[in-house]
C-alpha atoms as a PDB file:
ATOM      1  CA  UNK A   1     -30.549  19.837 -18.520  1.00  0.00           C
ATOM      2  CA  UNK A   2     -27.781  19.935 -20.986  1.00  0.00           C
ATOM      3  CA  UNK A   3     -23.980  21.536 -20.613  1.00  0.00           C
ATOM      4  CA  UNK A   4     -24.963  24.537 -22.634  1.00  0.00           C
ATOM      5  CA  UNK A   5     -27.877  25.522 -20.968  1.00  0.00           C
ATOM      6  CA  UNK A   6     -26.146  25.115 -17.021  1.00  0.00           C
ATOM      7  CA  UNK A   7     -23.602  27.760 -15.977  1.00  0.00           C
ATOM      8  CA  UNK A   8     -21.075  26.328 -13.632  1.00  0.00           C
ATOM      9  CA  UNK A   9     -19.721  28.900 -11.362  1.00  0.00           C
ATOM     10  CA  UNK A  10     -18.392  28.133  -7.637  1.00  0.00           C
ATOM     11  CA  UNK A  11     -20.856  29.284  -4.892  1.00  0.00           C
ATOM     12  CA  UNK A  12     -20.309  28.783  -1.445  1.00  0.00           C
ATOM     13  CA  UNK A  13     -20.584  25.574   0.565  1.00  0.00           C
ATOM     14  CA  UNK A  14     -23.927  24.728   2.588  1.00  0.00           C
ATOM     15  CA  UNK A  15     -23.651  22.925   5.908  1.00  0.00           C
ATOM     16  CA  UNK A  16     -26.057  19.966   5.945  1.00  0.00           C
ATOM     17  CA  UNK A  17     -29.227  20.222   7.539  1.00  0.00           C
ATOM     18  CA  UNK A  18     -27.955  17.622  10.358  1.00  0.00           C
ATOM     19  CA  UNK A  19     -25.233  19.347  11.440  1.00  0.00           C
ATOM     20  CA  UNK A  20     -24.475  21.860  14.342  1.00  0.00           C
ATOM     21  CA  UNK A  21     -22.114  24.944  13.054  1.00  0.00           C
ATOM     22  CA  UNK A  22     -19.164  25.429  16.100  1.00  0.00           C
ATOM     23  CA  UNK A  23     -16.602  27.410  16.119  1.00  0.00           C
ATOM     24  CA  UNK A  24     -14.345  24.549  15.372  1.00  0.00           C
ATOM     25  CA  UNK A  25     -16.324  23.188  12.361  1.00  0.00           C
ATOM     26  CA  UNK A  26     -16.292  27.277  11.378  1.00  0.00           C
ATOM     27  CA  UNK A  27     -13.047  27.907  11.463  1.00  0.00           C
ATOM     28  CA  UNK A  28     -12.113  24.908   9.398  1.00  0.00           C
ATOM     29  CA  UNK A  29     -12.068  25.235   5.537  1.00  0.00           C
ATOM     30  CA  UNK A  30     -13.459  23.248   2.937  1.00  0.00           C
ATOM     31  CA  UNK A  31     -11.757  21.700   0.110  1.00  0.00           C
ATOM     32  CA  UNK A  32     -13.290  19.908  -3.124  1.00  0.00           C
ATOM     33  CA  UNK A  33     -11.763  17.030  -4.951  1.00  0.00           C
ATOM     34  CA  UNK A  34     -14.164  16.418  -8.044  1.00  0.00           C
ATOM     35  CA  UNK A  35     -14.977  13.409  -9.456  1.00  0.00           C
ATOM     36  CA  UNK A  36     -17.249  12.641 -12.239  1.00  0.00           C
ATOM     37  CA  UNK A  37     -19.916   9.712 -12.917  1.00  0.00           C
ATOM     38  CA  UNK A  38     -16.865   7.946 -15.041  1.00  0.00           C
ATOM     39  CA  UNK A  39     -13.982   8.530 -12.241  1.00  0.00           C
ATOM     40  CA  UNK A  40     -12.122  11.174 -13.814  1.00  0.00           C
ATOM     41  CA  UNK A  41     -11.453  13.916 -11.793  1.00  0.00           C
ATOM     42  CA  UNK A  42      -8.840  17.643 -11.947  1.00  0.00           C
ATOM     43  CA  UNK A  43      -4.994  17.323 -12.033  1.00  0.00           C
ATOM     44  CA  UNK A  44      -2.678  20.122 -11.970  1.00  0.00           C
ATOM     45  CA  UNK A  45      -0.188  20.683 -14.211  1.00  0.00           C
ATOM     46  CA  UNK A  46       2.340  18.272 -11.990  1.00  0.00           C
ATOM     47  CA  UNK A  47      -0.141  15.774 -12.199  1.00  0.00           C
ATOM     48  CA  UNK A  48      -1.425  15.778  -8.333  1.00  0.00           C
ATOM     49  CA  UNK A  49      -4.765  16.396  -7.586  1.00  0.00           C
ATOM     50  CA  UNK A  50      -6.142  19.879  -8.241  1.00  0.00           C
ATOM     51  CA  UNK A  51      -8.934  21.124  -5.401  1.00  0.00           C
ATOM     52  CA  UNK A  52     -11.731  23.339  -5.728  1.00  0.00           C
ATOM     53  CA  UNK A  53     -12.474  25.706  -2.952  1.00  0.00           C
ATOM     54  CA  UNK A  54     -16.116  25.657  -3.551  1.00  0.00           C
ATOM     55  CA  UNK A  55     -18.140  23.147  -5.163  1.00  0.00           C
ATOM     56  CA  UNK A  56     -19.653  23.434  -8.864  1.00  0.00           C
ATOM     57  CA  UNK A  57     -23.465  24.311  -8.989  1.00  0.00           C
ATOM     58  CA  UNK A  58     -25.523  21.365 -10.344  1.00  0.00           C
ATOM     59  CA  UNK A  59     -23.122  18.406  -8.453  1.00  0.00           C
ATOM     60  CA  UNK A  60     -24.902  15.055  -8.131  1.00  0.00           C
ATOM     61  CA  UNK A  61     -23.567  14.759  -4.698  1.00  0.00           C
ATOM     62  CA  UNK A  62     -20.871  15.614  -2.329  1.00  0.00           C
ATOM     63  CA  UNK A  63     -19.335  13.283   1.324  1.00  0.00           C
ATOM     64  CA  UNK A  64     -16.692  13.990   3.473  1.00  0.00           C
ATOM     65  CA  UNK A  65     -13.358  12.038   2.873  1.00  0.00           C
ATOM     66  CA  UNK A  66     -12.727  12.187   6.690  1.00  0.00           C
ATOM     67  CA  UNK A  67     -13.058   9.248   8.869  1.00  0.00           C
ATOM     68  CA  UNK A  68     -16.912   9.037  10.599  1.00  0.00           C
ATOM     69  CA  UNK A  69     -15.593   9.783  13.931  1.00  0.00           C
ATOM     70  CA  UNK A  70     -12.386  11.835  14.397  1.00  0.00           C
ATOM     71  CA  UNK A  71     -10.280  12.504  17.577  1.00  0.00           C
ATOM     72  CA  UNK A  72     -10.492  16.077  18.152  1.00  0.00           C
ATOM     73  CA  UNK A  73      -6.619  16.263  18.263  1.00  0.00           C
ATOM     74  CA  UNK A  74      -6.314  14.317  14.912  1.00  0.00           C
ATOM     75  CA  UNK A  75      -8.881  17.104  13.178  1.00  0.00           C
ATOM     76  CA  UNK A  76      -6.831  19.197  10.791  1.00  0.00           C
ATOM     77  CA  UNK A  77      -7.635  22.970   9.205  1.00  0.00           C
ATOM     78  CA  UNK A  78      -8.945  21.437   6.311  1.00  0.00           C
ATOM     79  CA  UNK A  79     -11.545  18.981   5.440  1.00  0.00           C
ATOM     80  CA  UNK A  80     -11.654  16.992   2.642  1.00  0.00           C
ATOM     81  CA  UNK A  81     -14.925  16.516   0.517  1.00  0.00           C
ATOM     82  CA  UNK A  82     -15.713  14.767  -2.721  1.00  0.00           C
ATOM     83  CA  UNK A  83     -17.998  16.282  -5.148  1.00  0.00           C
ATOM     84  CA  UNK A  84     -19.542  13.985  -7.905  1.00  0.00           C
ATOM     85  CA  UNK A  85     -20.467  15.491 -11.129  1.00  0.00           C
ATOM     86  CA  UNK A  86     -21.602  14.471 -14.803  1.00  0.00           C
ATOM     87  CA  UNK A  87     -18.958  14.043 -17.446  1.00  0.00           C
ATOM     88  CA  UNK A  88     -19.825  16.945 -19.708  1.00  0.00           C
ATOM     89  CA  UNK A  89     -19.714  18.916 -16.494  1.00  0.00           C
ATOM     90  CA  UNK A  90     -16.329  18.147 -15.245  1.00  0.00           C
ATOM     91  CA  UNK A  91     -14.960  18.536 -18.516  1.00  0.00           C
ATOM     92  CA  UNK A  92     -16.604  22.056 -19.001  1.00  0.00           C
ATOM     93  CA  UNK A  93     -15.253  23.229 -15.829  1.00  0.00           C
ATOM     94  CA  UNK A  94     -11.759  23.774 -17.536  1.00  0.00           C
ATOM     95  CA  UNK A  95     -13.372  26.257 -19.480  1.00  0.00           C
ATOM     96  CA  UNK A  96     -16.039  27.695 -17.466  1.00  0.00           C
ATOM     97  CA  UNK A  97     -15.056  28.294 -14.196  1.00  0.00           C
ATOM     98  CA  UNK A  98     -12.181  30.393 -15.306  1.00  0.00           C
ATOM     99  CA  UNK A  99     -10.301  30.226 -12.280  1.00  0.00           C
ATOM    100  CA  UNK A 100      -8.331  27.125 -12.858  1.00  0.00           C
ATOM    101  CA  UNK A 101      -4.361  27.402 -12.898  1.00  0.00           C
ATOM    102  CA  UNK A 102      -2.735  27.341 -15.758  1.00  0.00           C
ATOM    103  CA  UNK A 103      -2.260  23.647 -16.947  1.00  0.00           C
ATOM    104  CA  UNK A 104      -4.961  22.039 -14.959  1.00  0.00           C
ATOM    105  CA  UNK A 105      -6.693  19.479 -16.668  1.00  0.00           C
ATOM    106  CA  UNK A 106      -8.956  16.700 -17.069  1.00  0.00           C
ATOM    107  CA  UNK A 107      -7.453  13.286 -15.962  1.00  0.00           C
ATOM    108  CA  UNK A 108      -7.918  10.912 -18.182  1.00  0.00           C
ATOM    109  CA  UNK A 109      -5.829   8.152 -16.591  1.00  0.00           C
ATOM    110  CA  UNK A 110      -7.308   8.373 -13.505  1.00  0.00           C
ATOM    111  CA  UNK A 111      -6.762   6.669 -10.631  1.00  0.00           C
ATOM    112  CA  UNK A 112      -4.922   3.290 -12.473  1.00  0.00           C
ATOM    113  CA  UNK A 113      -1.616   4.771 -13.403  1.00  0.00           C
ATOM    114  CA  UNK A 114      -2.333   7.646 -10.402  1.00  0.00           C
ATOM    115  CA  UNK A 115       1.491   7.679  -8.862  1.00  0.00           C
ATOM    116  CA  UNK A 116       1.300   7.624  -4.897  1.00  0.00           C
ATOM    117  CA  UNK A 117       4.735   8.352  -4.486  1.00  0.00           C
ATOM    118  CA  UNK A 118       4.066  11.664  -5.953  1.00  0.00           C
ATOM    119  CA  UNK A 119       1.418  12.331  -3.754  1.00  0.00           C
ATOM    120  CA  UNK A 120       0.347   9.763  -1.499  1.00  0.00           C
ATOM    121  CA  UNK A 121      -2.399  12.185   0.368  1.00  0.00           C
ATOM    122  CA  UNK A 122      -3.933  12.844  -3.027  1.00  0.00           C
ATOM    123  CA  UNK A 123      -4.448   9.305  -3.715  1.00  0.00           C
ATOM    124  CA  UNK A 124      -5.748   7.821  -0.778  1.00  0.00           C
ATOM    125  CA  UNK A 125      -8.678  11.000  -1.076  1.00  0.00           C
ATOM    126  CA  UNK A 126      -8.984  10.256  -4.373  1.00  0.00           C
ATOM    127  CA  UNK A 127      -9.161   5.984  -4.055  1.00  0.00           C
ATOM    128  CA  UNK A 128     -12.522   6.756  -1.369  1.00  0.00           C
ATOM    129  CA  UNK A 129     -14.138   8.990  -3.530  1.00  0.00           C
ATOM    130  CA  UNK A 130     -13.557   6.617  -6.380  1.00  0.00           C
ATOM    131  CA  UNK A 131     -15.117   3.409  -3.779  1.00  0.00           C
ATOM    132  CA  UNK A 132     -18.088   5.954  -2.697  1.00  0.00           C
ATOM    133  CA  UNK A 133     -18.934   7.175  -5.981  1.00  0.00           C
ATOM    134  CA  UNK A 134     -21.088   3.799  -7.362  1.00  0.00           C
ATOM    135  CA  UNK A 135     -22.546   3.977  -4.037  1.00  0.00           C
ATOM    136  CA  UNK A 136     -23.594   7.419  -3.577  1.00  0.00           C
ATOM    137  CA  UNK A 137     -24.730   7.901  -7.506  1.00  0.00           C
ATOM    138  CA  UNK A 138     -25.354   4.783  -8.437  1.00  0.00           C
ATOM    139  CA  UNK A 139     -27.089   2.171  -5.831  1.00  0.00           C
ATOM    140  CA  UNK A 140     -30.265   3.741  -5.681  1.00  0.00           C
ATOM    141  CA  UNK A 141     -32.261   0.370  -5.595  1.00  0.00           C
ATOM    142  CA  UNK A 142     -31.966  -2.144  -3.085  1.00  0.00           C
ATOM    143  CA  UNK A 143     -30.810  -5.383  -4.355  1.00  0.00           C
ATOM    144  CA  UNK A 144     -33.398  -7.569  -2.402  1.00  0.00           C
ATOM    145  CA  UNK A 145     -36.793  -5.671  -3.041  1.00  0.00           C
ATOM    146  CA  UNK A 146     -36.164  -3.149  -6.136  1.00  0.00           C
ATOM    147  CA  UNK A 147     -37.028  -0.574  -3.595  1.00  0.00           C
ATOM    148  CA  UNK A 148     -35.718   3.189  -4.248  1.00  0.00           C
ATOM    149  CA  UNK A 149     -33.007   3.926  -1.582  1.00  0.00           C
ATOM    150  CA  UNK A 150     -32.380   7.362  -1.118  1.00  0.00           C
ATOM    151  CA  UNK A 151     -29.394   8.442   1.271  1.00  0.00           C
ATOM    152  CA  UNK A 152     -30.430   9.660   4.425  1.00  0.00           C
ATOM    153  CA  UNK A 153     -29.082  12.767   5.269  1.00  0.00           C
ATOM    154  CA  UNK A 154     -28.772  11.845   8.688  1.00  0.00           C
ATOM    155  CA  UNK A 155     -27.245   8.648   8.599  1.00  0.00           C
ATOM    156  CA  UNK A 156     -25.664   8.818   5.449  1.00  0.00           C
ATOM    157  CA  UNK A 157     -26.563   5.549   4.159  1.00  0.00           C
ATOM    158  CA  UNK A 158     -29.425   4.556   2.086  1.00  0.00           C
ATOM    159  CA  UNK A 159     -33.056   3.808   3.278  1.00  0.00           C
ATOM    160  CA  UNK A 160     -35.482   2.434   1.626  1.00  0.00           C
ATOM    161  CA  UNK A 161     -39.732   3.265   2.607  1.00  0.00           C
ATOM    162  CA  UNK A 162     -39.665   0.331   4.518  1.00  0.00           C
ATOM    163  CA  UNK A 163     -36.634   0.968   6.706  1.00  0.00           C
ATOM    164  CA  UNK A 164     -34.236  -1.568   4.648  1.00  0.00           C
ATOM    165  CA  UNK A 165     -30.194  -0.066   5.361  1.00  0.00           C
ATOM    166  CA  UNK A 166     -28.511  -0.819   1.570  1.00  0.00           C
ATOM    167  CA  UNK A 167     -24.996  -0.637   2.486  1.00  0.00           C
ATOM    168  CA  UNK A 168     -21.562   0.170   0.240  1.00  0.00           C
ATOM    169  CA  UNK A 169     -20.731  -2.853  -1.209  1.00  0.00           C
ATOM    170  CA  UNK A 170     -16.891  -3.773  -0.621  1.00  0.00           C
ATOM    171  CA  UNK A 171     -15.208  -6.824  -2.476  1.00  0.00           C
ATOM    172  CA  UNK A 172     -12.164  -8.369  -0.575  1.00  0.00           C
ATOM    173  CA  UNK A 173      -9.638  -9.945  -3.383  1.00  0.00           C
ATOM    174  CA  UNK A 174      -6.127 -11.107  -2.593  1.00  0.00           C
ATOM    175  CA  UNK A 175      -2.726 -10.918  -3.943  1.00  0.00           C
ATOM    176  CA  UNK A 176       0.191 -13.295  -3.728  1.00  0.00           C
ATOM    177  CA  UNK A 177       3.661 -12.251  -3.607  1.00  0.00           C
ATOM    178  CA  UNK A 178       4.903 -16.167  -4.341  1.00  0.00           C
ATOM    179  CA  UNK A 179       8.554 -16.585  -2.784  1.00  0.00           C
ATOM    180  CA  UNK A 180      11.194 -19.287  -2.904  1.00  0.00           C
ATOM    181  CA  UNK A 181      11.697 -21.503  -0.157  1.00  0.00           C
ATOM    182  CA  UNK A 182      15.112 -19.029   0.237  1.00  0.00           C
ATOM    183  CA  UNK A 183      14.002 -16.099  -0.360  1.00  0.00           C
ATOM    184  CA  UNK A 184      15.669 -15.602  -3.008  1.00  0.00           C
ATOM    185  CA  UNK A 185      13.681 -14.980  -6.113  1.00  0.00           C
ATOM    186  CA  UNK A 186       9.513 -14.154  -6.559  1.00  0.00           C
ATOM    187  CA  UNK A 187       6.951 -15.741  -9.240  1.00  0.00           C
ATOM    188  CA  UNK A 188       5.291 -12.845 -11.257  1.00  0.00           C
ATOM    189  CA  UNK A 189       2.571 -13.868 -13.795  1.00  0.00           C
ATOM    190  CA  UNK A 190       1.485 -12.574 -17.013  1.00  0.00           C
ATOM    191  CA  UNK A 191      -2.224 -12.714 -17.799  1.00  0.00           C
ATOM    192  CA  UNK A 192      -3.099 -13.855 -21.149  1.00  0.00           C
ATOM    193  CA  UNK A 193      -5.063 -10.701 -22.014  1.00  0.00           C
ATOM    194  CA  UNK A 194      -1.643  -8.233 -21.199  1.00  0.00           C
ATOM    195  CA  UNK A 195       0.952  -7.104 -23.690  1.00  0.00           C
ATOM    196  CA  UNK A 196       3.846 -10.638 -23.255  1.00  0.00           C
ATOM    197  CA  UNK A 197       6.270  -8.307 -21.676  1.00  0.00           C
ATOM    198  CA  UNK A 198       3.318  -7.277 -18.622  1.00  0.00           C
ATOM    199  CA  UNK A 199       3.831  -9.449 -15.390  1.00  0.00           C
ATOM    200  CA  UNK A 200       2.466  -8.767 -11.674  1.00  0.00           C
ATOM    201  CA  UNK A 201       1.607 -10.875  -8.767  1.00  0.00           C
ATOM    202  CA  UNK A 202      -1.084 -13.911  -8.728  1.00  0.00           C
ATOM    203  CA  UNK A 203      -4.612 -11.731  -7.286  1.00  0.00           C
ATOM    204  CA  UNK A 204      -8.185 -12.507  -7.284  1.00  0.00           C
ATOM    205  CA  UNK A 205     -11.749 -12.328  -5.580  1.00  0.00           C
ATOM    206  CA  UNK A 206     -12.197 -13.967  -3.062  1.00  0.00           C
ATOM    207  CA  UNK A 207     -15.227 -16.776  -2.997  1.00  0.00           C
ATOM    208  CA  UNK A 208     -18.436 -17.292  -0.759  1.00  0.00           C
ATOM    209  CA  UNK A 209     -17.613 -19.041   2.280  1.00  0.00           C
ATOM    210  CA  UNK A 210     -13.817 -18.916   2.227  1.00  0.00           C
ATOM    211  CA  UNK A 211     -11.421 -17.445   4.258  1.00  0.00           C
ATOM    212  CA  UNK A 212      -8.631 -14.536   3.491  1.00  0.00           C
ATOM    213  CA  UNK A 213      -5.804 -17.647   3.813  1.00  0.00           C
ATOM    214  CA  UNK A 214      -8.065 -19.932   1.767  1.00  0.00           C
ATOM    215  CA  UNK A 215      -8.816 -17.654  -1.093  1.00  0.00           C
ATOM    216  CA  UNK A 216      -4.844 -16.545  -1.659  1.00  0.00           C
ATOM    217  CA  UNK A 217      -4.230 -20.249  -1.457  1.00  0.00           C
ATOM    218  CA  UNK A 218      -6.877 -21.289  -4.224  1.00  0.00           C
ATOM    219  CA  UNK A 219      -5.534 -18.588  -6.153  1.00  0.00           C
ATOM    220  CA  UNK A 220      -1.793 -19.342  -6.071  1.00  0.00           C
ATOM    221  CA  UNK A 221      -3.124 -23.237  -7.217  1.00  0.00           C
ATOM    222  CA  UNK A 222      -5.241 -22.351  -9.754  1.00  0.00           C
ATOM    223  CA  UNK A 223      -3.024 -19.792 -11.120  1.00  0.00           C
ATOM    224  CA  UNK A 224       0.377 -21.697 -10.687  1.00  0.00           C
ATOM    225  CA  UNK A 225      -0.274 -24.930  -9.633  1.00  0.00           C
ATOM    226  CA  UNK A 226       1.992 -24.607  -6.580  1.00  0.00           C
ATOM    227  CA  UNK A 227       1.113 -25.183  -3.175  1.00  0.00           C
ATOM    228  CA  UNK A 228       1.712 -22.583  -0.604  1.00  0.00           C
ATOM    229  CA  UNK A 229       3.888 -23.506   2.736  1.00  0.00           C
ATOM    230  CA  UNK A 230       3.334 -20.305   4.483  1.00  0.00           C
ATOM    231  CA  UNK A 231       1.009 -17.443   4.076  1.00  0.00           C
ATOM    232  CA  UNK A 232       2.464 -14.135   5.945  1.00  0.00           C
ATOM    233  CA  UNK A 233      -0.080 -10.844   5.695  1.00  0.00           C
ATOM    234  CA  UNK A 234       2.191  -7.823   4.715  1.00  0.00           C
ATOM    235  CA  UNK A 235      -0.400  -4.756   3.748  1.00  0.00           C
ATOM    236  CA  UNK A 236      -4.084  -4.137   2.439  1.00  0.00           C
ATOM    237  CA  UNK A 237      -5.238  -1.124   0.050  1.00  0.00           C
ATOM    238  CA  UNK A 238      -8.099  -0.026  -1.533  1.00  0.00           C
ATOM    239  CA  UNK A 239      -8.345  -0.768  -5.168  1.00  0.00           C
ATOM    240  CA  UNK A 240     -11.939   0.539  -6.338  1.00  0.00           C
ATOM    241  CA  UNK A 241     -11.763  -1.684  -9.624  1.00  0.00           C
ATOM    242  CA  UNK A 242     -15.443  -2.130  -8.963  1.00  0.00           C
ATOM    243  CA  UNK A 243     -15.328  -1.986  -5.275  1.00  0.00           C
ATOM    244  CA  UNK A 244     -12.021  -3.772  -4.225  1.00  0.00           C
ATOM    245  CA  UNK A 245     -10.197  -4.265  -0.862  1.00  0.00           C
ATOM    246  CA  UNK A 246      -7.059  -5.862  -1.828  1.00  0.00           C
ATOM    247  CA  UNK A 247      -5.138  -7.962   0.985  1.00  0.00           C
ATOM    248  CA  UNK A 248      -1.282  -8.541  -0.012  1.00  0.00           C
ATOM    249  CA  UNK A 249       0.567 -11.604   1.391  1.00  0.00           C
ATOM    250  CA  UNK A 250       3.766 -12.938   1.114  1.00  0.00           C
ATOM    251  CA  UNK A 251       3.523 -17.050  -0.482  1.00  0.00           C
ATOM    252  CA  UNK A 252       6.158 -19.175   0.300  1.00  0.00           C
ATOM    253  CA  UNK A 253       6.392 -22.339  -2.510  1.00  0.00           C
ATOM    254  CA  UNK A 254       9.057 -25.261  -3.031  1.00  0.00           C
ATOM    255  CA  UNK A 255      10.290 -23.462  -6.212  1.00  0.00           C
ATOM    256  CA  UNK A 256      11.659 -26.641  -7.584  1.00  0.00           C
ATOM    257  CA  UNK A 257       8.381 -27.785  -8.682  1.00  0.00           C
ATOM    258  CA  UNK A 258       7.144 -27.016 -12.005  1.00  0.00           C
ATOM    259  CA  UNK A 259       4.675 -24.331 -12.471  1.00  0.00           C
ATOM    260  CA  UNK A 260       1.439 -25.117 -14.422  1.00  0.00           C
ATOM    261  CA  UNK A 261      -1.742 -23.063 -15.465  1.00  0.00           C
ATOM    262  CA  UNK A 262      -5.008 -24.487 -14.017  1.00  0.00           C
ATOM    263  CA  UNK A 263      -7.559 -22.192 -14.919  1.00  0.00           C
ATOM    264  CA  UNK A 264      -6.418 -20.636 -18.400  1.00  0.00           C
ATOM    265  CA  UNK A 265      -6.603 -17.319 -17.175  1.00  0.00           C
ATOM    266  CA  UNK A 266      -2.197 -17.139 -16.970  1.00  0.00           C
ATOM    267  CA  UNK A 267      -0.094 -17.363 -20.247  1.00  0.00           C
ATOM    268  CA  UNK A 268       3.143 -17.373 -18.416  1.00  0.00           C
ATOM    269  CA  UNK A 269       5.023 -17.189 -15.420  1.00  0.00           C
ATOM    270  CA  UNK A 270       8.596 -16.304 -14.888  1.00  0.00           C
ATOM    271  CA  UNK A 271      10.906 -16.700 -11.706  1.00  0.00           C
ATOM    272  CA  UNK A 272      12.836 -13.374 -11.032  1.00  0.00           C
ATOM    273  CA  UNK A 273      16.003 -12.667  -8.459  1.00  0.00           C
ATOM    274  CA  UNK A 274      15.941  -9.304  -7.078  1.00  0.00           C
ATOM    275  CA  UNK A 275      18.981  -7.559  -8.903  1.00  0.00           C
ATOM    276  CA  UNK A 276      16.425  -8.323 -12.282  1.00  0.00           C
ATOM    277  CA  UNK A 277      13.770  -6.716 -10.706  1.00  0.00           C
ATOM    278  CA  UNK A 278      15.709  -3.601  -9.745  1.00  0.00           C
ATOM    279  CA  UNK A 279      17.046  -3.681 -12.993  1.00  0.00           C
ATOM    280  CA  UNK A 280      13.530  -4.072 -14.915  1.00  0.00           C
ATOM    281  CA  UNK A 281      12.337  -1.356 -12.466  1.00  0.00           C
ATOM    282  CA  UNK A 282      15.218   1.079 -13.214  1.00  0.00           C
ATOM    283  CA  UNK A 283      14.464   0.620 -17.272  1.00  0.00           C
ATOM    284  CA  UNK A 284      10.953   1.221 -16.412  1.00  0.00           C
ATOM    285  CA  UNK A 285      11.657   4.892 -15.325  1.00  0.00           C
ATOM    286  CA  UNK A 286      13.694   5.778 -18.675  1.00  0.00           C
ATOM    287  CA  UNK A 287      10.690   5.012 -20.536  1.00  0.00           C
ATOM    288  CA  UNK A 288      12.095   2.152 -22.624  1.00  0.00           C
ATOM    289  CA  UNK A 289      10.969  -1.086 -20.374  1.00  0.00           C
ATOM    290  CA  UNK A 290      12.120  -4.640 -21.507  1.00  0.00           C
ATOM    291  CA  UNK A 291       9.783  -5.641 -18.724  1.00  0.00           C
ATOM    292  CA  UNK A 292       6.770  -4.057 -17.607  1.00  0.00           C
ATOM    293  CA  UNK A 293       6.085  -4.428 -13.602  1.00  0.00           C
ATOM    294  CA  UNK A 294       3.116  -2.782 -11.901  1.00  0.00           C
ATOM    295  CA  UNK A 295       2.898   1.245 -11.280  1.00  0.00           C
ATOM    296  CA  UNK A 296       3.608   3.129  -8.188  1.00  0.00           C
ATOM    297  CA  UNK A 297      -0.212   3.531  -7.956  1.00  0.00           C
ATOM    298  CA  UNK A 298      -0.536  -0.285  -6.758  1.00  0.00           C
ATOM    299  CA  UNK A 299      -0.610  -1.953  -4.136  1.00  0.00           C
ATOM    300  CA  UNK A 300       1.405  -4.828  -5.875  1.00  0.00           C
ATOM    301  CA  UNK A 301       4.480  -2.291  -6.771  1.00  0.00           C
ATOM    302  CA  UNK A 302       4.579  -1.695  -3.050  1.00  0.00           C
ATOM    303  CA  UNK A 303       5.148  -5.218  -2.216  1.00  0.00           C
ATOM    304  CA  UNK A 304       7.875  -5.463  -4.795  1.00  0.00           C
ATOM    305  CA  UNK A 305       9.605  -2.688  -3.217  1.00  0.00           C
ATOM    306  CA  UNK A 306       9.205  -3.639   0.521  1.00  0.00           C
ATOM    307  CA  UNK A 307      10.866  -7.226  -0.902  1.00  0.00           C
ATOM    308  CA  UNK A 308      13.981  -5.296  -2.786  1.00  0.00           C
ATOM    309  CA  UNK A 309      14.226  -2.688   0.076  1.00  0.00           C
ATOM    310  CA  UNK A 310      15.081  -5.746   2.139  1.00  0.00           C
ATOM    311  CA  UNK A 311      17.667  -6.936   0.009  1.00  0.00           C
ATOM    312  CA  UNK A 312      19.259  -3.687   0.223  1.00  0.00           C
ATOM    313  CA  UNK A 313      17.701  -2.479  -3.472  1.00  0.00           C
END
């Protein structure tokens, strides 16, 4: 059915078939973050996520944002939901639903330059609708047998006729903050497919039957050529570039030896002290970067900052 022909007005919520109305689930409202089929979703006029108090008519889908199983003491006045819709659709609800702020818009960022600083809530609802979207509107086929997999509203996971579970997919990658021996300066890369002034910390996939430690240490030598000496785990986030789990450590190296590209994929690589970082990251805010460093959005900004908040930056 086209745009045209589909009014979208709000209409009230429906509880799911499965579930028992209480008076706590009653007395709690409903909020709607909406996301549609290419990951852009509503931002208000500061740029944080605009909600919907009732979902569009015509949605592909809707899930909770809330953890499966909740402490009763942790449960707040509001839940959360994602509702997935088609493109035309989210960008017609600007227009059509008429009850939109003023300066509420389409985002057409999204949730790569989405700044968590601003509103860290916001993006953490916003990163698990983005990982449950391909899932919930697009893995209707299992992988193994071709078989359609509808969710099942009772589980709320897909089932195939012949009982087959098809479960999210999740891809765990790494990322390297290399060190000095001393502590005293980091290795940031630039890939050969960013702008020459672009450089971020050594990441990638992890393989079939390696470890967490093993992968960040294939990476760091394929990337650099530098072995690593210690491997310390600082944070994880969800990056859902497809379907990413990103694991951050900290990579110590002897800095003194030379750095070399094994695999092509790294143009250059640059040693940095901390007062050039804070520097490069001050310019960045004025608009006019000499160097540009990863966005608040990611996970590899944090690390940056956890390193120069240590140093008193």
């Amino acid at each position: 059915m086209s745009t045209q022909n589909k009014k979208l007005t709000a209409h009230e919520p429906q509880q799911p078939a499965h579930t028992t109305v209480t008076d706590e689930t009653a007395s709690r409202r409903t909020r709607y973050l909406v996301v549609s089929r290419s990951g852009d979703t509503l931002v208000g006029a500061d740029g944080t996520l605009h909600y919907l108090d009732s979902p569009p008519e015509d949605s592909l889908t809707d899930v909770s944002l809330e953890p499966k199983l909740m402490k009763p003491e942790a449960r707040h006045a509001i839940e959360y939901r994602a509702v997935y819709v088609e493109d035309a659709d989210l960008a017609a609800l600007t227009q059509e639903l008429g009850a939109l702020p003023e300066g509420c818009r389409v985002s057409t960022a999204g949730f790569w330059f989405y700044p968590v600083h601003a509103d860290p809530a916001g993006r953490a609802r916003y990163g698990a609708a983005l990982a449950k979207r391909d899932y919930l509107i697009e893995m209707a086929y299992s992988a193994y047998t071709g078989e359609s997999a509808p969710v099942d509203p009772h589980k709320g996971i897909r089932l195939t006729g012949s009982g087959e579970m098809v479960f999210p997919r999740i891809e765990p990658a790494v990322m390297a903050l290399i060190m000095s021996e001393d502590n005293s300066r980091v290795l940031l890369a630039n890939n050969r497919l960013w702008p020459r002034n672009r450089f971020a910390l050594i990441a990638g996939f992890v393989d079939p039957g390696e470890n967490l430690e093993q992968a960040v240490t294939r990476e760091v030598y394929e990337e650099t050529g530098l072995d690593a000496l210690r491997l310390d785990y600082r944070m994880s986030d969800i990056w859902p570039f497809p379907r990413s789990l990103m694991v951050c450590y900290r990579v110590t190296v002897d800095a003194s030896q030379p750095v070399t590209h094994l695999d092509g994929e790294i143009h250059s690589a640059r040693w940095f002290t901390a007062p050039e970082l804070a520097q490069a990251i001050a310019e960045q805010r004025t608009g006019e970067p000499k160097l540009e460093l990863p966005g608040t959005n990611a996970v590899a900004r944090r690390m940056l900052d956890e390193w120069l908040q240590e140093k008193g930056l």
